[in-house]
Protein backbone atom coordinates (compact mmCIF):
# COMPACT_ATOMS: atom_id res chain seq x y z
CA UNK A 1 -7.98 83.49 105.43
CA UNK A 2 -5.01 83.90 103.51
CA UNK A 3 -5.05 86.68 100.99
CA UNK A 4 -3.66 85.35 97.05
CA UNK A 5 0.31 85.05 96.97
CA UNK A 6 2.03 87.23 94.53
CA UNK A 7 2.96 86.46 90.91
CA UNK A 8 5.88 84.24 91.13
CA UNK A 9 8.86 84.74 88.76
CA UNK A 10 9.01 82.49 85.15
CA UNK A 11 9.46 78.89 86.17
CA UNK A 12 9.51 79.82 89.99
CA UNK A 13 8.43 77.39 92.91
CA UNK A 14 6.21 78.41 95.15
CA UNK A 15 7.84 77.72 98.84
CA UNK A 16 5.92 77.76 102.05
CA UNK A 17 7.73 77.71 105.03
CA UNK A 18 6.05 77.04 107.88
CA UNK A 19 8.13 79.23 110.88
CA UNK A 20 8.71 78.79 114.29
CA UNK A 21 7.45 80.44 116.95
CA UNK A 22 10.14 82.23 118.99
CA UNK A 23 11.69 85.52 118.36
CA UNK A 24 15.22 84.43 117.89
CA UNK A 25 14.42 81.43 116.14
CA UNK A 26 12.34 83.30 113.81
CA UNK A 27 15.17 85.56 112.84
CA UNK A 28 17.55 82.41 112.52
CA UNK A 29 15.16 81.68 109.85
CA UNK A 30 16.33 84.33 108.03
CA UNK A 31 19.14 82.22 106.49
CA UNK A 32 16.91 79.57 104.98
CA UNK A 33 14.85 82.64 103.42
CA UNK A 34 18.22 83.82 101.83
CA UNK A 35 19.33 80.29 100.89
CA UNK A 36 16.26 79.55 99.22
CA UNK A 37 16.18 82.67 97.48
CA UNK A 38 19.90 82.77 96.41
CA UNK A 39 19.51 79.12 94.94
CA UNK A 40 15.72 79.43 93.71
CA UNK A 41 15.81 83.62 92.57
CA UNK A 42 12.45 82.76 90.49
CA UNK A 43 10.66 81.24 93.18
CA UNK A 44 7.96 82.99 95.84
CA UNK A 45 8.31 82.58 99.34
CA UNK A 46 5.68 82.66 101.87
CA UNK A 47 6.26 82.27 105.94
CA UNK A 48 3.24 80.72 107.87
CA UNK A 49 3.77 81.77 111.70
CA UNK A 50 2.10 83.02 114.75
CA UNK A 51 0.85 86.82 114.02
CA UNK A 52 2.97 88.13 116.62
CA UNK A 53 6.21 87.27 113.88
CA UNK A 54 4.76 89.13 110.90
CA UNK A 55 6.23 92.51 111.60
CA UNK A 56 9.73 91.09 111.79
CA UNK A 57 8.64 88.72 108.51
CA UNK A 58 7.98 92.25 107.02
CA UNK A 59 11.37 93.66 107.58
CA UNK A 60 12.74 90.50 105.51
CA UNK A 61 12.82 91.61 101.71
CA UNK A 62 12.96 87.57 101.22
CA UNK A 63 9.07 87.18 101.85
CA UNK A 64 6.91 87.61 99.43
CA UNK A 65 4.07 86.77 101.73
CA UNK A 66 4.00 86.51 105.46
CA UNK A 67 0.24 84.07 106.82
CA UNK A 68 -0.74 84.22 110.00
CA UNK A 69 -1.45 81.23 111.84
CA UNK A 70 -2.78 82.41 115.33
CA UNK A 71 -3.57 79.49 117.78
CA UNK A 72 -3.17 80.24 121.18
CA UNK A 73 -0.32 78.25 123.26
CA UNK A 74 -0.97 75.18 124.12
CA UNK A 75 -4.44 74.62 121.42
CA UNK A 76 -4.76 72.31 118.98
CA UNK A 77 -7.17 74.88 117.14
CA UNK A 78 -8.23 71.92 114.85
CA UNK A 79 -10.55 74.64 113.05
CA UNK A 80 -8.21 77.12 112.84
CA UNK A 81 -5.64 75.29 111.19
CA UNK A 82 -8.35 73.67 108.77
CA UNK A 83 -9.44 76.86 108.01
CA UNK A 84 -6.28 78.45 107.08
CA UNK A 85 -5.06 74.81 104.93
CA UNK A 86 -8.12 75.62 102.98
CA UNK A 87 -7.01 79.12 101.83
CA UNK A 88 -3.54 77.71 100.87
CA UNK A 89 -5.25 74.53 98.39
CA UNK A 90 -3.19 74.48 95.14
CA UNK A 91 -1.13 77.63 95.91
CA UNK A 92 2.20 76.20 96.90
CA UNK A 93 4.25 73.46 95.54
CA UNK A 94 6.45 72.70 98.47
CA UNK A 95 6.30 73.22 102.10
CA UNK A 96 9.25 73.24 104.16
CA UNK A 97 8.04 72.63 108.24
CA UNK A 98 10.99 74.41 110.65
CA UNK A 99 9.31 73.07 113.79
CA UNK A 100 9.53 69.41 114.54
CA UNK A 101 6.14 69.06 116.18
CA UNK A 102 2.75 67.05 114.75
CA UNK A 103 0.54 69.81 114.83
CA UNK A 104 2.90 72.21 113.09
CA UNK A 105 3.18 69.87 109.96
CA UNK A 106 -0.72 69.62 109.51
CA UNK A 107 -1.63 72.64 107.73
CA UNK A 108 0.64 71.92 104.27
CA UNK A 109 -0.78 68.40 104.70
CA UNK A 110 -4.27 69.55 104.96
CA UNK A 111 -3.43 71.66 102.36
CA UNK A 112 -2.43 69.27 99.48
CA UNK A 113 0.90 70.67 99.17
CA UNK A 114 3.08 67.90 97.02
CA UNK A 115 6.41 67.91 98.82
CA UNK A 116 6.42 68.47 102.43
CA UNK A 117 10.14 68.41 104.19
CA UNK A 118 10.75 68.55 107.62
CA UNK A 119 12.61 66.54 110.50
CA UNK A 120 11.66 63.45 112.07
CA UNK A 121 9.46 64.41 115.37
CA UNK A 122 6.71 63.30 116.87
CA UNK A 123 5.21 60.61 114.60
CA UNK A 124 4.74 62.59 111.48
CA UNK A 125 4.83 59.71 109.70
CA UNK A 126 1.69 60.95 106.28
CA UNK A 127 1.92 64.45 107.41
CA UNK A 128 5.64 64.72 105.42
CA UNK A 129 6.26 63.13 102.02
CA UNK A 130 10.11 63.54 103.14
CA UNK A 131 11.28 62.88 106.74
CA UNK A 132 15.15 63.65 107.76
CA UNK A 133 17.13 62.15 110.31
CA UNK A 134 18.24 65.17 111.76
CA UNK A 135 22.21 64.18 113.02
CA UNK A 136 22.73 67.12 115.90
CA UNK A 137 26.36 66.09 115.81
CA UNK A 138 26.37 67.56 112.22
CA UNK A 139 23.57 70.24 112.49
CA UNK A 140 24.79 71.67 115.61
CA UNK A 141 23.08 75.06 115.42
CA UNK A 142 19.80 75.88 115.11
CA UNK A 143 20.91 77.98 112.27
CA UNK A 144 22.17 75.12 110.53
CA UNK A 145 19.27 73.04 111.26
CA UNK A 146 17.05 75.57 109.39
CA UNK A 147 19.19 75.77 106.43
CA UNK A 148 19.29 72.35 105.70
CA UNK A 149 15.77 71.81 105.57
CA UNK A 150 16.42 74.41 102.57
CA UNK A 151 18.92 72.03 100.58
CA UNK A 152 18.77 68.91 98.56
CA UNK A 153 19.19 65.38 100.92
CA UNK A 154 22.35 64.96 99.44
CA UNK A 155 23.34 68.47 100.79
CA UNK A 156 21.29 68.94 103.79
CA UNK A 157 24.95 68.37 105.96
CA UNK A 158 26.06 71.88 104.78
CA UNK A 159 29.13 70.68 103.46
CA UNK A 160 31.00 73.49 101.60
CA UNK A 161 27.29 75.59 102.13
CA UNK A 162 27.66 79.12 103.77
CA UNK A 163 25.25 80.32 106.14
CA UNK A 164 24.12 83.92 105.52
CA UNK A 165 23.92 85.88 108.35
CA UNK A 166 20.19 87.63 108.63
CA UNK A 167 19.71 91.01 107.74
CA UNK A 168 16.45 92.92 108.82
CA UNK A 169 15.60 96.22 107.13
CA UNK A 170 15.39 99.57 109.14
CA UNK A 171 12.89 102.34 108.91
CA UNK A 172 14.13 105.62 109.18
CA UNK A 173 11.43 107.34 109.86
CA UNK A 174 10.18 105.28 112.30
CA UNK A 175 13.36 105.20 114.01
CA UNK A 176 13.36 109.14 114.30
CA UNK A 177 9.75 109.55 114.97
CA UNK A 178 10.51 106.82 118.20
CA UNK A 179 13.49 109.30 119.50
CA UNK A 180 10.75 111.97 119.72
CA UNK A 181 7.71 110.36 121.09
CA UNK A 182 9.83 108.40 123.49
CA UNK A 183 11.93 111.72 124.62
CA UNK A 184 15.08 109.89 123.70
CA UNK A 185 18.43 111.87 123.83
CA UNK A 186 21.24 112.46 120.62
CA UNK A 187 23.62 110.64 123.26
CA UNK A 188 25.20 107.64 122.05
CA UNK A 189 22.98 105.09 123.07
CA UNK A 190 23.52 101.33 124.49
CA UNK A 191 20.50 99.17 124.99
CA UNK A 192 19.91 96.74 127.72
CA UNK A 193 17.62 93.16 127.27
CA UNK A 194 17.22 91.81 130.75
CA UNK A 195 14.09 89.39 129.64
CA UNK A 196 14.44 85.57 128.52
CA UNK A 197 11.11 83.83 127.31
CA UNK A 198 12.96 80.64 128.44
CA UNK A 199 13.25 81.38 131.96
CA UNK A 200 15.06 83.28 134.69
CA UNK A 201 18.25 80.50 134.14
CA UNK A 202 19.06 82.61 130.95
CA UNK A 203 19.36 86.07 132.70
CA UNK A 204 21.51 88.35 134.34
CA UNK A 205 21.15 89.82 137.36
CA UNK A 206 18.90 92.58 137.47
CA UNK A 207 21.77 94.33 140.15
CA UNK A 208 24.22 93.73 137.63
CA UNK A 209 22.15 95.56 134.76
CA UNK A 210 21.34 98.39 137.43
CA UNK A 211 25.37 98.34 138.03
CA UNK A 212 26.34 98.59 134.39
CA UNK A 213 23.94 101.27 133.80
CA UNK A 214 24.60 103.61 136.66
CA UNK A 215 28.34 103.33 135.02
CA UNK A 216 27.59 104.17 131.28
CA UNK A 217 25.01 106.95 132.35
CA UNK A 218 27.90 108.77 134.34
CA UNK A 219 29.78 108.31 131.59
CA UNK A 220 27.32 110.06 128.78
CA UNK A 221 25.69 107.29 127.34
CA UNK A 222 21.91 106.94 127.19
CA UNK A 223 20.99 103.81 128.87
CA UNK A 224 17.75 102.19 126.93
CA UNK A 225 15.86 98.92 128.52
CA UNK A 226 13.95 97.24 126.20
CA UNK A 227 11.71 93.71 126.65
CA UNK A 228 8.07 93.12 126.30
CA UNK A 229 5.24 94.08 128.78
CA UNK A 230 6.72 91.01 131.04
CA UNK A 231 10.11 92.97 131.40
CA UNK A 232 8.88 96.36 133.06
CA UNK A 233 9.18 95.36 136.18
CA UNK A 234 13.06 94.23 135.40
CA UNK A 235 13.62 97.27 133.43
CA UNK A 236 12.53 99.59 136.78
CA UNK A 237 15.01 98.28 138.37
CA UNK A 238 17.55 99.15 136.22
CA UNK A 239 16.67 102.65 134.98
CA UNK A 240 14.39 104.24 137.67
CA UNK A 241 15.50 107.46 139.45
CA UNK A 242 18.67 106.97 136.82
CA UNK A 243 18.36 110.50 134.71
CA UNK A 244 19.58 109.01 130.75
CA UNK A 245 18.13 105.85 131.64
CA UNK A 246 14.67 104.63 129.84
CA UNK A 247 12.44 101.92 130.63
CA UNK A 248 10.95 101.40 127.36
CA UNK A 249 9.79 97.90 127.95
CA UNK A 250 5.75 97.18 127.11
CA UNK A 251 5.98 100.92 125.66
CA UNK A 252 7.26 99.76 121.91
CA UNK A 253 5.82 96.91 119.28
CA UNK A 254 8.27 94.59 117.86
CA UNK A 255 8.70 96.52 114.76
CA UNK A 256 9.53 99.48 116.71
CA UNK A 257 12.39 97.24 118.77
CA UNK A 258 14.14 96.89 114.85
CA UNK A 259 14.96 100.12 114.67
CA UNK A 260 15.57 101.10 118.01
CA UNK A 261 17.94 98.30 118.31
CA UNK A 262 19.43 99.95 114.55
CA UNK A 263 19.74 102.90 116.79
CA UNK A 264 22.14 102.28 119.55
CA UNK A 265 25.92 101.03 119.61
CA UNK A 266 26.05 98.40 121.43
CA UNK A 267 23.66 96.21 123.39
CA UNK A 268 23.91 94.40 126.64
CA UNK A 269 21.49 90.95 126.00
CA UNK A 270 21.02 88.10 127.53
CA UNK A 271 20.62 84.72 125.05
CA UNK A 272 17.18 86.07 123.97
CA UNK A 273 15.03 86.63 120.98
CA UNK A 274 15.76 90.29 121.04
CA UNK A 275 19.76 89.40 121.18
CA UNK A 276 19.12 87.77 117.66
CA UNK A 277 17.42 91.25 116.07
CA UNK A 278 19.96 93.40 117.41
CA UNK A 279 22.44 91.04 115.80
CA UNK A 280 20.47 90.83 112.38
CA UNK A 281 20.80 95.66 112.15
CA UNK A 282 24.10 95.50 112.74
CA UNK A 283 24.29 96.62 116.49
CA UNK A 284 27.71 95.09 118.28
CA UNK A 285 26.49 92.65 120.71
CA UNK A 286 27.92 91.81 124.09
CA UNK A 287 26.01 88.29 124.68
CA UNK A 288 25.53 86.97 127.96
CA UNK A 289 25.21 83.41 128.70
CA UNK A 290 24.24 81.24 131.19
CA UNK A 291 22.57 78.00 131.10
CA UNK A 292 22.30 77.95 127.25
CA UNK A 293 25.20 77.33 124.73
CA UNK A 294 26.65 79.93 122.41
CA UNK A 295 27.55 77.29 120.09
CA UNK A 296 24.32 76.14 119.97
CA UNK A 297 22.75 79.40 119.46
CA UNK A 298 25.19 82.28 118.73
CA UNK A 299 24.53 85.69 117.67
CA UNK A 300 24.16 85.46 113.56
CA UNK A 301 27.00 88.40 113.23
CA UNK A 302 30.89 88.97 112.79
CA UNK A 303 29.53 92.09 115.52
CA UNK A 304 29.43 90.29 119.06
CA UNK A 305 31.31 89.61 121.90
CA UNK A 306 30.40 85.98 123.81
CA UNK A 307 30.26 86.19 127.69
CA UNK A 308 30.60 82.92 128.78
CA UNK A 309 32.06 81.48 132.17
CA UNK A 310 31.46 78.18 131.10
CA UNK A 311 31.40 76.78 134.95
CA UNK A 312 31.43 72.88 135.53
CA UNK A 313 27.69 73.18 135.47
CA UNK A 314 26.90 74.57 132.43
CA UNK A 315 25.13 74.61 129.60
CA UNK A 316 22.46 72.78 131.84
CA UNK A 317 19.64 74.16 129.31
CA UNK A 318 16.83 74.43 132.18
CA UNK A 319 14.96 77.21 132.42
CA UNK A 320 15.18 77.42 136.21
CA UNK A 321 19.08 76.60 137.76
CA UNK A 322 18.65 73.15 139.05
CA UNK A 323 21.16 73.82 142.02
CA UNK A 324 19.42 77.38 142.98
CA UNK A 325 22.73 79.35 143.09
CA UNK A 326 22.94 80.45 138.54
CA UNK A 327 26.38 81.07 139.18
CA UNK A 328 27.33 81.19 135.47
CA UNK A 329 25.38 84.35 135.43
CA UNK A 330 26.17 85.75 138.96
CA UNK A 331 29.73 85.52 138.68
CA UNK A 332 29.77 87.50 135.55
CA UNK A 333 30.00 90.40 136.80
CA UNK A 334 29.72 93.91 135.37
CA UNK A 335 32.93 95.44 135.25
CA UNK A 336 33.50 92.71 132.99
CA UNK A 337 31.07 93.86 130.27
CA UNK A 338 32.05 97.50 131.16
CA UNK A 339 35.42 96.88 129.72
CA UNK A 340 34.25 94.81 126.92
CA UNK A 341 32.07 97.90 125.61
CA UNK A 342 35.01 100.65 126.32
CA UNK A 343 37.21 98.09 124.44
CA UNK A 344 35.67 97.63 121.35
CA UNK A 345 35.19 101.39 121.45
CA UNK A 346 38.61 101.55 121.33
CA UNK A 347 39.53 99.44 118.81
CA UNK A 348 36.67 101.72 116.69
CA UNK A 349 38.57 105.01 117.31
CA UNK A 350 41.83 103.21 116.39
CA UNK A 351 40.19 102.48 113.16
């Protein structure tokens, strides 16, 4: 049940946003967050997402109130959502719905919530009092997609609008109380993500991380792998028997990846959720691409360096490479990224 939102500001709307459920995407959402509270500063914000998102809601200083809406992948989870409409009754007076499914529009219905905005999708014809023909020609980005939903009709093209860049707040003391229990060295550090929710079509080869990391460990650096429990397996590969290597995938919790990320210099990341956190601490990026676009969804940061072979093939945005050979990935190799991170070095002791 959802706990009482907090005392809004004189004359203030109370927003619900109802989030996505990926990693990246929920950090993209970031920028609607900031719009709405740069354009609204009176108004309380609440984010209504899987439970998994509410430690990186919680490094947002945009949310006033993060809900968790925890049906399993796949569910309806009719009561669930019934449940959780009934705790919201007469608390918000907008919704705004990110995702452009049925289901994810019902709660804020359910919930009597006057003005409901989201996208056209999936017949949601009742379950939003205002439906928007979402032109992907002019919202090109998912960024952009998000930040309309934030802005008048009249507006929702972003003409003349600028898209803040998400910013997630760092803990300290976490951070320094991680470099201990994980035995982590003073070295300057550069973290690897070799995972890709979306499929193996979106990642680099694992011989290519192993490469790249045999190189910056015999050069000094500490070499950190980090992914979910899914991504141990990968992140053995690269770092075992590999002293100033860590495998540190499965051993951290999301919040933890935040500052850890805050912690190293660069990262090494394929188009992945954790490639959008590392953007939104500051961390340079070297982004690797493969069968997604980095126009469609670029690191959120002035930070970042775009790997992208662009091969007559791709962006083929399938999660497995429909012609078995991924050579947009493959033929990236990793001197390539080697010199990318020395380079930007450079350019930093130049400075």
């Amino acid at each position: 049940m959802a706990e009482p939102a907090p005392s809004r500001g004189e004359n203030g709307e109370r927003i619900l946003v109802v989030g996505p459920s990926w990693v990246g995407d929920m950090v993209m959402a970031q920028s609607l967050l900031m719009t709405l509270r740069s354009r609204h500063p009176g108004c309380t914000l609440a984010v209504m997402a899987p439970g998994w998102s509410l430690p990186i809601l919680e490094r947002m200083p945009e949310v006033d109130e993060a809900i968790a809406l925890d049906v399993a992948h796949g569910q309806f989870g009719w009561s669930r959502r019934r449940e959780t409409a009934r705790g919201l009754r007469g608390r918000f007076d907008r919704a705004i719905v990110l995702p452009r499914s049925w289901k994810s529009a019902l709660v804020p219905f359910l919930a009597g919530i006057p003005r409901r905005t989201g996208f056209h999708g999936e017949q949601r014809y009742g379950l939003l009092t205002e439906r928007r023909r979402l032109d992907k020609g002019v919202l090109d980005q998912t960024v952009k997609r998000f930040v309309s939903l934030g802005l008048p009709a009249e507006a929702s093209a972003l003409g003349g609008v600028t898209l803040p860049q998400p910013r997630l707040m760092v803990d300290a003391d976490n951070q320094a109380a991680l470099r201990e229990r994980l035995g982590l060295s003073t070295a300057t550090a550069i973290g690897m993500m070799p995972g890709a929710e979306y499929g193996p079509a979106k990642q680099w080869p694992l011989a290519h991380f192993r490469a790249l990391a045999e190189a910056l460990v015999a050069e000094g650096f500490e070499v950190r792998v980090l992914g979910g429990p899914k991504d141990a397996e990968a992140g053995d590969t690269i770092a075992q028997g590999l002293a100033g290597a860590h495998n540190l995938c499965g051993k951290t919790r999301l919040a933890d990846a935040v500052d850890l990320l805050a912690d190293c210099e660069q990262v090494v990341t394929n188009d992945s959720g954790l490639m959008h956190v590392a953007a939104a601490v500051g961390t340079r990026i070297q982004a690797l691409y493969g069968s997604s676009s980095p126009a469609y969804t670029p690191p959120l940061t002035d930070n970042a360096e775009i790997h992208y072979l662009a091969v007559e093939c791709s962006p083929c945005f399938e999660r497995v490479c429909p012609l078995g050979h991924t050579r947009c990935l493959v033929e990236m190799n990793p001197e390539r990224v080697h010199r990318a991170i020395h380079a930007w070095r450079a350019t930093i002791v130049k400075g």
